[in-house]
C-alpha atoms as a PDB file:
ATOM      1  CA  UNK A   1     -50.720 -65.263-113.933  1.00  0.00           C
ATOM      2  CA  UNK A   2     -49.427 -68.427-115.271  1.00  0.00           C
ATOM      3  CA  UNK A   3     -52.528 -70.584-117.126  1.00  0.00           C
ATOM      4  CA  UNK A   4     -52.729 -73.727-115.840  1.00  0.00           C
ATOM      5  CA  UNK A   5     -51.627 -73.232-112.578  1.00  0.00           C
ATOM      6  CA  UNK A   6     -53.421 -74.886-109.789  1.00  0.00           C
ATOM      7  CA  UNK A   7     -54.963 -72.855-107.126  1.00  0.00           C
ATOM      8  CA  UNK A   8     -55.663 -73.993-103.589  1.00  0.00           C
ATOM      9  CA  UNK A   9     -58.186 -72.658-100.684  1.00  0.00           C
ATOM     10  CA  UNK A  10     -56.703 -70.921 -97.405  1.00  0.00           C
ATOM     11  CA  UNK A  11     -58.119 -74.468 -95.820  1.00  0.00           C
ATOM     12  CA  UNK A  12     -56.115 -76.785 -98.691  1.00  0.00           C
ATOM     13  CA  UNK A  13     -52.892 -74.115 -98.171  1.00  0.00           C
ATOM     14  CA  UNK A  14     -53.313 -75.113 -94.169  1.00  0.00           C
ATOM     15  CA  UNK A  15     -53.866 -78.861 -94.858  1.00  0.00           C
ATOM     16  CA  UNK A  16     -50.624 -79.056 -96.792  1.00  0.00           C
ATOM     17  CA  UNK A  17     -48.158 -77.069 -94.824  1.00  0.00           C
ATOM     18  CA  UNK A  18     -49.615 -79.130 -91.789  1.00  0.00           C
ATOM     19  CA  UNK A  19     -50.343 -75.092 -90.144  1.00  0.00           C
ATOM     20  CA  UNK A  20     -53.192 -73.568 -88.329  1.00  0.00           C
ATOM     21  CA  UNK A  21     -56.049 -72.165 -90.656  1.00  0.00           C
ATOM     22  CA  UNK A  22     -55.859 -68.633 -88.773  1.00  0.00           C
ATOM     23  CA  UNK A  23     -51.924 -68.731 -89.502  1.00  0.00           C
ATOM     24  CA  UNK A  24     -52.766 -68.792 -93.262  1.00  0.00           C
ATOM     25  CA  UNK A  25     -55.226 -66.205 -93.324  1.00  0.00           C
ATOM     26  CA  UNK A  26     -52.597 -63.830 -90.740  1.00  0.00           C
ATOM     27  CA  UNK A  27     -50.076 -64.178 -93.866  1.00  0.00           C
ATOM     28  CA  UNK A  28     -52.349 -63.683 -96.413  1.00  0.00           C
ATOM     29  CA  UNK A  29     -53.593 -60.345 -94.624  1.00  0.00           C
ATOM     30  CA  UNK A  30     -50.408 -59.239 -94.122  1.00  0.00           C
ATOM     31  CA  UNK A  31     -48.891 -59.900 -97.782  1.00  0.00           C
ATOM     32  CA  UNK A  32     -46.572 -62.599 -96.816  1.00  0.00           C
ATOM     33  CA  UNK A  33     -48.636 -64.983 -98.675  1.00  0.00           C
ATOM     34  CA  UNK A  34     -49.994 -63.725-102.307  1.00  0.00           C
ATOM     35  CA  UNK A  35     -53.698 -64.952-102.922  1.00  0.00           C
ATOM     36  CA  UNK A  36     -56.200 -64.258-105.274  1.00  0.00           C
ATOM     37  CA  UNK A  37     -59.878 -64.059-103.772  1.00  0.00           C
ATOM     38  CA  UNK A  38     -62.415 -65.816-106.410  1.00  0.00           C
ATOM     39  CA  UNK A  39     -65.898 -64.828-104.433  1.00  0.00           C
ATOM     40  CA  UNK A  40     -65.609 -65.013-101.009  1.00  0.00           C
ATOM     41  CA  UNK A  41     -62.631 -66.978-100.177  1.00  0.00           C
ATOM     42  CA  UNK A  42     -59.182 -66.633-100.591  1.00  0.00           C
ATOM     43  CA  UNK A  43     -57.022 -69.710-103.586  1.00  0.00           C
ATOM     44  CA  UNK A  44     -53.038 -69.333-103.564  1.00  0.00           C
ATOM     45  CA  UNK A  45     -51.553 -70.737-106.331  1.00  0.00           C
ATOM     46  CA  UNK A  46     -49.934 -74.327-105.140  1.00  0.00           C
ATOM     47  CA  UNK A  47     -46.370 -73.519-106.664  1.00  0.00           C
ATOM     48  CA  UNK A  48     -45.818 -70.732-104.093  1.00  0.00           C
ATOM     49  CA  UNK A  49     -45.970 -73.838-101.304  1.00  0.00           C
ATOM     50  CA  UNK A  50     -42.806 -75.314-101.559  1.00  0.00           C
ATOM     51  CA  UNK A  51     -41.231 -71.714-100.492  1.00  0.00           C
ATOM     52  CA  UNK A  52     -43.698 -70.814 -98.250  1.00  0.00           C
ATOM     53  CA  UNK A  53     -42.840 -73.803 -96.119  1.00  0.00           C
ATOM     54  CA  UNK A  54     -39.265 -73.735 -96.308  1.00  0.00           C
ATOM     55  CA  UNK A  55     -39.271 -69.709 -95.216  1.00  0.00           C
ATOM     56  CA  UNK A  56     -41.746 -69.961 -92.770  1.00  0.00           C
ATOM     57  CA  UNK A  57     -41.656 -71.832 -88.854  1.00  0.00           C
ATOM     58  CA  UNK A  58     -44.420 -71.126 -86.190  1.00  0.00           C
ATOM     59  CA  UNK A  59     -42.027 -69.387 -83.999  1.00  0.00           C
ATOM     60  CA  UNK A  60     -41.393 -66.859 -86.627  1.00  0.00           C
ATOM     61  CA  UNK A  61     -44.907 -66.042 -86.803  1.00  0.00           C
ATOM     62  CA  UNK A  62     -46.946 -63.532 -84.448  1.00  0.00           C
ATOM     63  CA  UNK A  63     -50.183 -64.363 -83.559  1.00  0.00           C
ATOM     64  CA  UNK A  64     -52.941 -62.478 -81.829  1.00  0.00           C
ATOM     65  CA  UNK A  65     -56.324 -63.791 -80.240  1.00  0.00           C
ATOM     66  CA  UNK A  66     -59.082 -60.823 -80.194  1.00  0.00           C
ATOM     67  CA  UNK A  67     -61.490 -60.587 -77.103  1.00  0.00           C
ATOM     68  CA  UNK A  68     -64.293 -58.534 -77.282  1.00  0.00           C
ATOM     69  CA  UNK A  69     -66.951 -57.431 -74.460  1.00  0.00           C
ATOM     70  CA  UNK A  70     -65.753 -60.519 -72.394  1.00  0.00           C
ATOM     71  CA  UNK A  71     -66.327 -60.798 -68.664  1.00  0.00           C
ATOM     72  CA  UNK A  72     -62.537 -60.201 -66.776  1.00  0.00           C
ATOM     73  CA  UNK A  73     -62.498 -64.064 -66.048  1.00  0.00           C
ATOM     74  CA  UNK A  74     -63.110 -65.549 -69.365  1.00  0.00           C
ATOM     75  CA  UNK A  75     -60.537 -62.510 -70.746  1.00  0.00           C
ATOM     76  CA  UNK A  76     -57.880 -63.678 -67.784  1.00  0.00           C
ATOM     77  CA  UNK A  77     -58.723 -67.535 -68.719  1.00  0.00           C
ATOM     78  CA  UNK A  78     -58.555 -66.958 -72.484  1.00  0.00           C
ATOM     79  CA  UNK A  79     -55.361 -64.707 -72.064  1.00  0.00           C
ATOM     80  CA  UNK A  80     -53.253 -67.631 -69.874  1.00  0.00           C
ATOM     81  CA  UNK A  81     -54.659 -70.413 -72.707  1.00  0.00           C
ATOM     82  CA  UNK A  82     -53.387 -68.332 -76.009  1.00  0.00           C
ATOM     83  CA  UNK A  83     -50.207 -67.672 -73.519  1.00  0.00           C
ATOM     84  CA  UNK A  84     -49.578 -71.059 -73.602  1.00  0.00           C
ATOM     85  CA  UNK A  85     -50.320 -71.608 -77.494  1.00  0.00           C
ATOM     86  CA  UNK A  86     -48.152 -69.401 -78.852  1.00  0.00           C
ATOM     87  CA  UNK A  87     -50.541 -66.552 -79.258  1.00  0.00           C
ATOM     88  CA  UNK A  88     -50.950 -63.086 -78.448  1.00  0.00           C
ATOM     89  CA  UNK A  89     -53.629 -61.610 -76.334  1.00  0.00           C
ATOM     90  CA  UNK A  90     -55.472 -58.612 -77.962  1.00  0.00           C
ATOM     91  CA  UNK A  91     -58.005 -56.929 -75.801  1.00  0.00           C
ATOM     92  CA  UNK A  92     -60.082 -54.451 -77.697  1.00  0.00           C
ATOM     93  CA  UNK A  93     -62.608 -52.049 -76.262  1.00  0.00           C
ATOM     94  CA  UNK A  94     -64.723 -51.600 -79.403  1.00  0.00           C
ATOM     95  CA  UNK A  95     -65.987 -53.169 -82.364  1.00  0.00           C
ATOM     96  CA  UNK A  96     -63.976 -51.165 -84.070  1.00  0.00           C
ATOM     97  CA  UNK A  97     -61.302 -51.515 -82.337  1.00  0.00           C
ATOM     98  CA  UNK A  98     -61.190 -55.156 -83.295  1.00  0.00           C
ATOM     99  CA  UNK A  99     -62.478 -54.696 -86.769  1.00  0.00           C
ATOM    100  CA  UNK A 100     -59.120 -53.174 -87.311  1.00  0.00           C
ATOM    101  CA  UNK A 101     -57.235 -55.509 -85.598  1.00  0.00           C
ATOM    102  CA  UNK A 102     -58.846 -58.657 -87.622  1.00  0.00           C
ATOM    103  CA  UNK A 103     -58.346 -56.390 -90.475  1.00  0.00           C
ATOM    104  CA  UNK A 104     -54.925 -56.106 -90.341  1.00  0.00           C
ATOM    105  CA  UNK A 105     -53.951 -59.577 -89.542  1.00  0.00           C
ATOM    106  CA  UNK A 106     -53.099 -58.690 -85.837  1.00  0.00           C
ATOM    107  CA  UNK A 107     -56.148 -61.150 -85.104  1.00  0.00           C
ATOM    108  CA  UNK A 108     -55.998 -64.980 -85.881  1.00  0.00           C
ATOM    109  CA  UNK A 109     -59.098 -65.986 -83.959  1.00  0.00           C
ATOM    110  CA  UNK A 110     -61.426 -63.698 -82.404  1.00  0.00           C
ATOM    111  CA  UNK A 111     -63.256 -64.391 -78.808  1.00  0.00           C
ATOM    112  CA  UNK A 112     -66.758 -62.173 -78.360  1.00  0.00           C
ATOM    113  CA  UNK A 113     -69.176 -62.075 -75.566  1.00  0.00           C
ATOM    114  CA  UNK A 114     -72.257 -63.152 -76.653  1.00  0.00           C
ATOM    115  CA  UNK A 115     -74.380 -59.877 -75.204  1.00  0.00           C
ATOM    116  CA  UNK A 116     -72.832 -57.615 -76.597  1.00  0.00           C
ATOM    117  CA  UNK A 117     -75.555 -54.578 -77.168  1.00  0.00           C
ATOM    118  CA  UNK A 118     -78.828 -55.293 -78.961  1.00  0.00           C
ATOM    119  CA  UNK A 119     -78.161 -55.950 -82.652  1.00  0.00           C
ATOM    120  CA  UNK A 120     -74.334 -55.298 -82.300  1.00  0.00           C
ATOM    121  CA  UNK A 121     -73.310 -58.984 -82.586  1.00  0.00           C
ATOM    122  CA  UNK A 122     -75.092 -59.351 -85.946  1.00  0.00           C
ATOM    123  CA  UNK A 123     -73.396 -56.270 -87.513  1.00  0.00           C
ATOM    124  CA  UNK A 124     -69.921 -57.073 -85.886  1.00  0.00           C
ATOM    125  CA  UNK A 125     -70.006 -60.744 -87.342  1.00  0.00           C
ATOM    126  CA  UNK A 126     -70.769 -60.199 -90.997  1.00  0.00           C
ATOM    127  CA  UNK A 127     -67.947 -57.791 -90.967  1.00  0.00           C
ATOM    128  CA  UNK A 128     -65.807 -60.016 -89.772  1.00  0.00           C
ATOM    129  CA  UNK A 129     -66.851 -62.717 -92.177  1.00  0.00           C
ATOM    130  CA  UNK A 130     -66.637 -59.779 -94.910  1.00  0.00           C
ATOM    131  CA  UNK A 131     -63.097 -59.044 -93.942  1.00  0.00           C
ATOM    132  CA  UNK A 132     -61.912 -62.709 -93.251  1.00  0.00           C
ATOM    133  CA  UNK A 133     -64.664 -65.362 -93.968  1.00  0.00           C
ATOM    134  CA  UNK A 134     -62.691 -68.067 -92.440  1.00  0.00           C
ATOM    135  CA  UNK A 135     -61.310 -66.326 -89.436  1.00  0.00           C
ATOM    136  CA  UNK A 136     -62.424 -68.681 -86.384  1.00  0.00           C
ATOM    137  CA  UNK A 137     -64.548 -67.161 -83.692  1.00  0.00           C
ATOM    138  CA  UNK A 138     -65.607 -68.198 -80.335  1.00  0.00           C
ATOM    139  CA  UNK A 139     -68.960 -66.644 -79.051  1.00  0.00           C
ATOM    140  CA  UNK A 140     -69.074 -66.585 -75.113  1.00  0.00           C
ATOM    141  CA  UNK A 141     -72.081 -66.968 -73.422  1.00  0.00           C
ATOM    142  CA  UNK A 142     -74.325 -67.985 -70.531  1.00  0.00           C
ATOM    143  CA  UNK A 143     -76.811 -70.947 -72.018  1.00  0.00           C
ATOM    144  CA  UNK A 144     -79.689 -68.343 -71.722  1.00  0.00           C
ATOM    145  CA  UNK A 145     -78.242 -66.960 -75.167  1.00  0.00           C
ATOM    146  CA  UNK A 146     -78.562 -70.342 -76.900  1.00  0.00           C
ATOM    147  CA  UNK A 147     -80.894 -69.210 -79.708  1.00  0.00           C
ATOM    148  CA  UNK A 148     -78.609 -66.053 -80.498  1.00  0.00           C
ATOM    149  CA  UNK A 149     -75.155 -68.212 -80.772  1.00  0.00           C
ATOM    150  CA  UNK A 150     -77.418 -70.439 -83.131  1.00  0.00           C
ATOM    151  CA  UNK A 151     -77.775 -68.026 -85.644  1.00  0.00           C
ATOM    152  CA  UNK A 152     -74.193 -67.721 -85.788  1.00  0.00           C
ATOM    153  CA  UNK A 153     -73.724 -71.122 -86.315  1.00  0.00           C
ATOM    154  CA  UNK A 154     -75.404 -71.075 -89.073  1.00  0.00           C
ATOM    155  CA  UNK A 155     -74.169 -67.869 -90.770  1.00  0.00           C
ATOM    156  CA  UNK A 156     -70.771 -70.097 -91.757  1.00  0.00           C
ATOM    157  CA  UNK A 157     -67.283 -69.803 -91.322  1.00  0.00           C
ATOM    158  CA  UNK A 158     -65.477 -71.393 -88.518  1.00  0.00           C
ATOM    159  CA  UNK A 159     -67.628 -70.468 -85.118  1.00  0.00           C
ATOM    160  CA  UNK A 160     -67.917 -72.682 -81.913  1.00  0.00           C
ATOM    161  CA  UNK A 161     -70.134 -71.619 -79.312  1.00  0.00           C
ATOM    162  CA  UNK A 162     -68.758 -71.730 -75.627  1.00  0.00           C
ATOM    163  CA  UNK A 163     -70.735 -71.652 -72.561  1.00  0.00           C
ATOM    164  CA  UNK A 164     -70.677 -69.534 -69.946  1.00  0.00           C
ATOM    165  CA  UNK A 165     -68.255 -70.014 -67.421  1.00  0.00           C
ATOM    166  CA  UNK A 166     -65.033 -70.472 -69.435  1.00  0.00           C
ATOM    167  CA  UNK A 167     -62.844 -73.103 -67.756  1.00  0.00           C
ATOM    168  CA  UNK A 168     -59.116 -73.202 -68.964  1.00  0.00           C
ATOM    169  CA  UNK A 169     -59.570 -76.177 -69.783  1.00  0.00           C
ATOM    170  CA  UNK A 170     -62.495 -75.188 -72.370  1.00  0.00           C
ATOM    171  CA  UNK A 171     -59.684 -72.703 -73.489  1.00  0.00           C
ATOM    172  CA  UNK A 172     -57.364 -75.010 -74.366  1.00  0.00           C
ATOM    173  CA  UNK A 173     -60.029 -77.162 -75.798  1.00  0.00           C
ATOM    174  CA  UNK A 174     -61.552 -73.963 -78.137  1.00  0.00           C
ATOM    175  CA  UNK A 175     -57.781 -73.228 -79.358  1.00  0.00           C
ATOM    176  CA  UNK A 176     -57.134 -76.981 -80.412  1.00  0.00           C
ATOM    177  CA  UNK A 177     -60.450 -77.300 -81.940  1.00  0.00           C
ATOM    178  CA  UNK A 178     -59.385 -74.058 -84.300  1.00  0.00           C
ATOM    179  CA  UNK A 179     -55.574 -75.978 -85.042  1.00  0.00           C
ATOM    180  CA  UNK A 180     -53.204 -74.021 -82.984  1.00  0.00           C
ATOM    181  CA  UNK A 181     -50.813 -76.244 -81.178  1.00  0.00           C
ATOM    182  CA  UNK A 182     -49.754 -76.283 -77.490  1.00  0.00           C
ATOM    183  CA  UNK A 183     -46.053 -75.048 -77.283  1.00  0.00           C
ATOM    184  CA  UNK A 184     -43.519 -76.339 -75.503  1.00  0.00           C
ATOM    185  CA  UNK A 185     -43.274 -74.970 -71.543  1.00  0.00           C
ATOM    186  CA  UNK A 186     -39.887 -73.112 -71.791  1.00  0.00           C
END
């Protein structure tokens, strides 16, 4: 590595290229971006930008959304939202099955029921925040499981909580609020 080069987090990377957060981290899971992790986040050096952005477009990239344990209406609103953001809908009937998926890259946000078995949801989220720390997540659930979703809040990385039931319009609002982008109707 060059001295004196000037490194920048997966959030700064996003920032300047003017792209979604869960589109950095997707490239610099899959290679496409080269990064350096310093603790627990991810710094790419700032000369590789100017390339980056002139090789790269949103339609060229493939994005996934990960649902987890979700009821078959938030899974059918959640699919039709990240249908109309550009992203692909990844239903996964484990935790490992998604592990995998986030681990891969396949996965640029991540939507989990919050009752998922006793204990599971714990486990499940610091691996995700092991594999990806700031990989967005949505937990879903009814307002009886306030206090759980508030420990997630405060266990970091990008997390909203979203009550139970999911409206579309709630999906659309969840996928803004992580920076993907409505795409055109075709």
């Amino acid at each position: 590595m060059q001295s004196g080069s000037e490194f920048l987090d997966a959030s700064q990377v996003a920032g300047v290229l003017g792209m979604p957060l869960a589109v950095i981290l997707r490239l610099i899971a899959s290679g496409e971006l080269p990064a350096v992790r310093f603790g627990d986040r991810w710094q790419v050096r700032s000369e590789l930008l100017p390339d980056l952005r002139q090789a790269m477009t949103w339609q060229q990239l493939s994005l996934g959304i990960g649902f987890l344990g979700l009821d078959e209406l938030s899974e059918i609103v959640l699919t039709k939202a990240a249908r109309r953001f550009g992203l692909d809908p990844v239903a996964t009937p484990s935790g490992e099955a998604l592990l995998e998926h986030v681990e891969t890259g396949a996965c640029s946000v991540v939507a989990m029921a919050g009752c998922l078995p006793s204990g599971t949801e714990d486990a499940l989220f610091a691996q995700i925040r092991r594999i990806a720390p700031d990989l967005p997540v949505a937990m879903v659930a009814d307002a009886s499981f306030g206090s759980t979703c508030a420990r997630f809040l405060l266990k970091g990385g990008p997390i909203t909580v979203v009550e139970q039931p999911l409206y579309y319009h709630h999906a659309e609002n969840l996928l803004s609020h992580f920076g993907f982008e409505r795409q055109p109707l075709v």
